[in-house]
C-alpha atoms as a PDB file:
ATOM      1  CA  UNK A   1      -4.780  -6.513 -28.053  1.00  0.00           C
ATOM      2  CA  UNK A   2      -1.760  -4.235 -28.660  1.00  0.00           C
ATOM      3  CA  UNK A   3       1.435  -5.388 -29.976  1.00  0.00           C
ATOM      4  CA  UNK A   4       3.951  -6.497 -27.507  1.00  0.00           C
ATOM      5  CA  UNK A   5       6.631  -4.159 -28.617  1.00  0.00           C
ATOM      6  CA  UNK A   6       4.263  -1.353 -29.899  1.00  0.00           C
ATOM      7  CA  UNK A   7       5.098   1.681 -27.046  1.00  0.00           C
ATOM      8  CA  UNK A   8       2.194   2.122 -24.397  1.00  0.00           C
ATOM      9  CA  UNK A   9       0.239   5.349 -24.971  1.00  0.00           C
ATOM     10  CA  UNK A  10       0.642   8.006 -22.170  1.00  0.00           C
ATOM     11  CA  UNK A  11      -3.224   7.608 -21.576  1.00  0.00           C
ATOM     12  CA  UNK A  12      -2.439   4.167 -21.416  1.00  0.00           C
ATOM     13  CA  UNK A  13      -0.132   3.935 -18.383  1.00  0.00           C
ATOM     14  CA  UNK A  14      -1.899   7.130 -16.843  1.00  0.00           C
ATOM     15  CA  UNK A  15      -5.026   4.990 -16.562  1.00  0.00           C
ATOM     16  CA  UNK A  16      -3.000   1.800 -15.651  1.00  0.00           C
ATOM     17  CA  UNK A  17      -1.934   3.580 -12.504  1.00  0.00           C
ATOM     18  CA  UNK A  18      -5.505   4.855 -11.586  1.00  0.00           C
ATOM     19  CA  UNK A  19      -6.667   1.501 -12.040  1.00  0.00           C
ATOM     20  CA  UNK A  20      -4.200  -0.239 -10.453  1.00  0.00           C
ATOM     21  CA  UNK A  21      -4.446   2.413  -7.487  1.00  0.00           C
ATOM     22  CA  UNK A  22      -8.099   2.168  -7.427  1.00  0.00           C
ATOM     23  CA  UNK A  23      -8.927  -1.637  -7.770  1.00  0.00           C
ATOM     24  CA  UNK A  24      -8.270  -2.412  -4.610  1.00  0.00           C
ATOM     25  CA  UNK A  25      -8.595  -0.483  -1.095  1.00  0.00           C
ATOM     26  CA  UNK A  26      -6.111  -2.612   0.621  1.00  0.00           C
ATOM     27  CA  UNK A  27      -3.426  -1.381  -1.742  1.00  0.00           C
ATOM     28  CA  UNK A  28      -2.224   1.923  -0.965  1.00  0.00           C
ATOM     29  CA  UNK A  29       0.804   2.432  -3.341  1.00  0.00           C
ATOM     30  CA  UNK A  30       1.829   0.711  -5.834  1.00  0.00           C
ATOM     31  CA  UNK A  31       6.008  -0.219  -7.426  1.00  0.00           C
ATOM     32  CA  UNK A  32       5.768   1.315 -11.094  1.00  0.00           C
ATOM     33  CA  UNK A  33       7.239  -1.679 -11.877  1.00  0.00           C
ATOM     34  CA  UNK A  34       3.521  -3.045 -11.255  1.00  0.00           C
ATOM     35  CA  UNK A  35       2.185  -0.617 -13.844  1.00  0.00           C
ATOM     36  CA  UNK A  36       5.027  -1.786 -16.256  1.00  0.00           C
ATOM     37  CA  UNK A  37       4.520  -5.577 -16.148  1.00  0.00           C
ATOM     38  CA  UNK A  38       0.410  -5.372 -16.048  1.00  0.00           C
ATOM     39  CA  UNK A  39       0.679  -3.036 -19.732  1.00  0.00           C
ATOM     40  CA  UNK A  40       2.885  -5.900 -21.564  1.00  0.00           C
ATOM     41  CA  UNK A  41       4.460  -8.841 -20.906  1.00  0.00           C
ATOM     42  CA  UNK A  42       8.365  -7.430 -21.992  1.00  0.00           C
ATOM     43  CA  UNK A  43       7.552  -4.676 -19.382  1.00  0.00           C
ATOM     44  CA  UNK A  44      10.936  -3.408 -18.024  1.00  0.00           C
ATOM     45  CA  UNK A  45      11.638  -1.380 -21.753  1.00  0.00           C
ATOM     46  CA  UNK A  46       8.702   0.792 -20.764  1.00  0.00           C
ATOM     47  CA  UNK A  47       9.825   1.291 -16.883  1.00  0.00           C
ATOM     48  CA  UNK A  48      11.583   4.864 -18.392  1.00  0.00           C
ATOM     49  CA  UNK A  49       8.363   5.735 -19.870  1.00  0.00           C
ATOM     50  CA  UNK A  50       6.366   5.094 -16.749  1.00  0.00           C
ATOM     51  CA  UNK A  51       8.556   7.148 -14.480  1.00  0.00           C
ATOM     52  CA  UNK A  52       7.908  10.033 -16.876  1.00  0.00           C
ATOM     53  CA  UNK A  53       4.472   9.738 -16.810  1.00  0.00           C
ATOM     54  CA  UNK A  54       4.578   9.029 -13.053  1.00  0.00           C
ATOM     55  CA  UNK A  55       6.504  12.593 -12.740  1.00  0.00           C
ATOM     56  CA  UNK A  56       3.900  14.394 -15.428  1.00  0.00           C
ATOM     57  CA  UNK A  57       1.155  13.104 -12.803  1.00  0.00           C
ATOM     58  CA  UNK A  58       2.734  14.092  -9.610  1.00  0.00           C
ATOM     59  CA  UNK A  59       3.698  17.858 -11.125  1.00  0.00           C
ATOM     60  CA  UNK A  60      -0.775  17.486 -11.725  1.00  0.00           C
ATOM     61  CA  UNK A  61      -0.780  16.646  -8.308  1.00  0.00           C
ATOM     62  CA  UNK A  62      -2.836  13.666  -9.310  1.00  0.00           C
ATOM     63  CA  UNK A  63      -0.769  10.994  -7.539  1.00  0.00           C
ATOM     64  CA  UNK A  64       2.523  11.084  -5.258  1.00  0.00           C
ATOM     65  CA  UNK A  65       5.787   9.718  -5.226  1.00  0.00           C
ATOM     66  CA  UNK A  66       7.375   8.417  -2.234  1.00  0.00           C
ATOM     67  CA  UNK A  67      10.485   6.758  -0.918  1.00  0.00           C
ATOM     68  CA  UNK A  68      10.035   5.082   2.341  1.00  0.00           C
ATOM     69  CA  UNK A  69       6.478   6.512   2.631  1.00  0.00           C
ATOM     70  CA  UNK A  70       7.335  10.026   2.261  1.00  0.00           C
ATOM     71  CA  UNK A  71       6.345  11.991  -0.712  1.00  0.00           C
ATOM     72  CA  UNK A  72       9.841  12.961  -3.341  1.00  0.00           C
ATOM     73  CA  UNK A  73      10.719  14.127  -6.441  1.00  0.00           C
ATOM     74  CA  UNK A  74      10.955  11.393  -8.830  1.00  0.00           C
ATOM     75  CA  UNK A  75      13.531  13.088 -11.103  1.00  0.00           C
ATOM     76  CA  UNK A  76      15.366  13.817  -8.014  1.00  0.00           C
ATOM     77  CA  UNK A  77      15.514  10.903  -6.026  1.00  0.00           C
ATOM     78  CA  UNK A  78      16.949   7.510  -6.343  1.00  0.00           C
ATOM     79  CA  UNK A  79      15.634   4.427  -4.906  1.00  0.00           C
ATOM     80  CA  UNK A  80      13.114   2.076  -5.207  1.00  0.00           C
ATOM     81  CA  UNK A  81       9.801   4.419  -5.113  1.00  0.00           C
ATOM     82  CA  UNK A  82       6.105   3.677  -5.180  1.00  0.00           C
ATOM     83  CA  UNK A  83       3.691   5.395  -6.389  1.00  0.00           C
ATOM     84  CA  UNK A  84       0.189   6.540  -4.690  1.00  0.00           C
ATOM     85  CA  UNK A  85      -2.845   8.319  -4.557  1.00  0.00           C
ATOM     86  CA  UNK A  86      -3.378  12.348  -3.508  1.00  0.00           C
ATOM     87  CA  UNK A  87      -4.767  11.720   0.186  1.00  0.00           C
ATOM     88  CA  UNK A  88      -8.426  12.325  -0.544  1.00  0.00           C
ATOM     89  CA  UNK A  89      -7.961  11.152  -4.169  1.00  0.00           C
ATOM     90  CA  UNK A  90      -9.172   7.669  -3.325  1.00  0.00           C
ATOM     91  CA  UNK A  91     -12.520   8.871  -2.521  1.00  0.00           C
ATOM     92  CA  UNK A  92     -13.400  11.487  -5.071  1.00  0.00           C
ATOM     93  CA  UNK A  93     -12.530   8.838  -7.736  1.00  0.00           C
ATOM     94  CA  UNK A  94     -14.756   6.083  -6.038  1.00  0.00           C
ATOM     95  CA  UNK A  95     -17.472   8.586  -5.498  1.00  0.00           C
ATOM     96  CA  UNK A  96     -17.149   9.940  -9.386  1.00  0.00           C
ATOM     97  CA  UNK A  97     -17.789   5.957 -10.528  1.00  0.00           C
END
């Protein structure tokens, strides 16, 4: 296990969101706040670092942001946002398991 102050790797939180997106089909967005507190257990020094890689992943087109269920720019907007899959995303990442 990873130090609790060492800084999560990019990978790291990318792949927290998938999973946490993935794991279950009830769920369609997730608060990054989520992502934060499920990497360590002092999780709101890292919420800066998961917005930025929240914002990398959108510009990929690999996950949206939205406010009040409609997709934004994260380094644009303010507000609490949530964080989901592409439409169709869901699927091609079941399907590739």
């Amino acid at each position: 296990m990873q130090q609790e102050s060492q800084e999560p790797s990019d990978k790291e939180i990318r792949d927290e969101i998938l999973r946490l997106l993935l794991i279950d089909s009830r769920v369609s967005s997730i608060c990054p706040s989520d992502v934060a507190r499920s990497l360590r257990p002092q999780w709101r020094q890292w919420m800066p670092l998961v917005i930025e890689i929240a914002a990398e992943m959108a510009k990929d087109q690999e996950i949206e942001v939205i406010l009040q269920g409609q997709p934004v720019d994260i380094e644009k907007v303010k507000g609490p946002v949530r964080l989901r899959l592409v439409r169709g995303e869901r699927t091609q990442s079941i399907d590739k398991q």
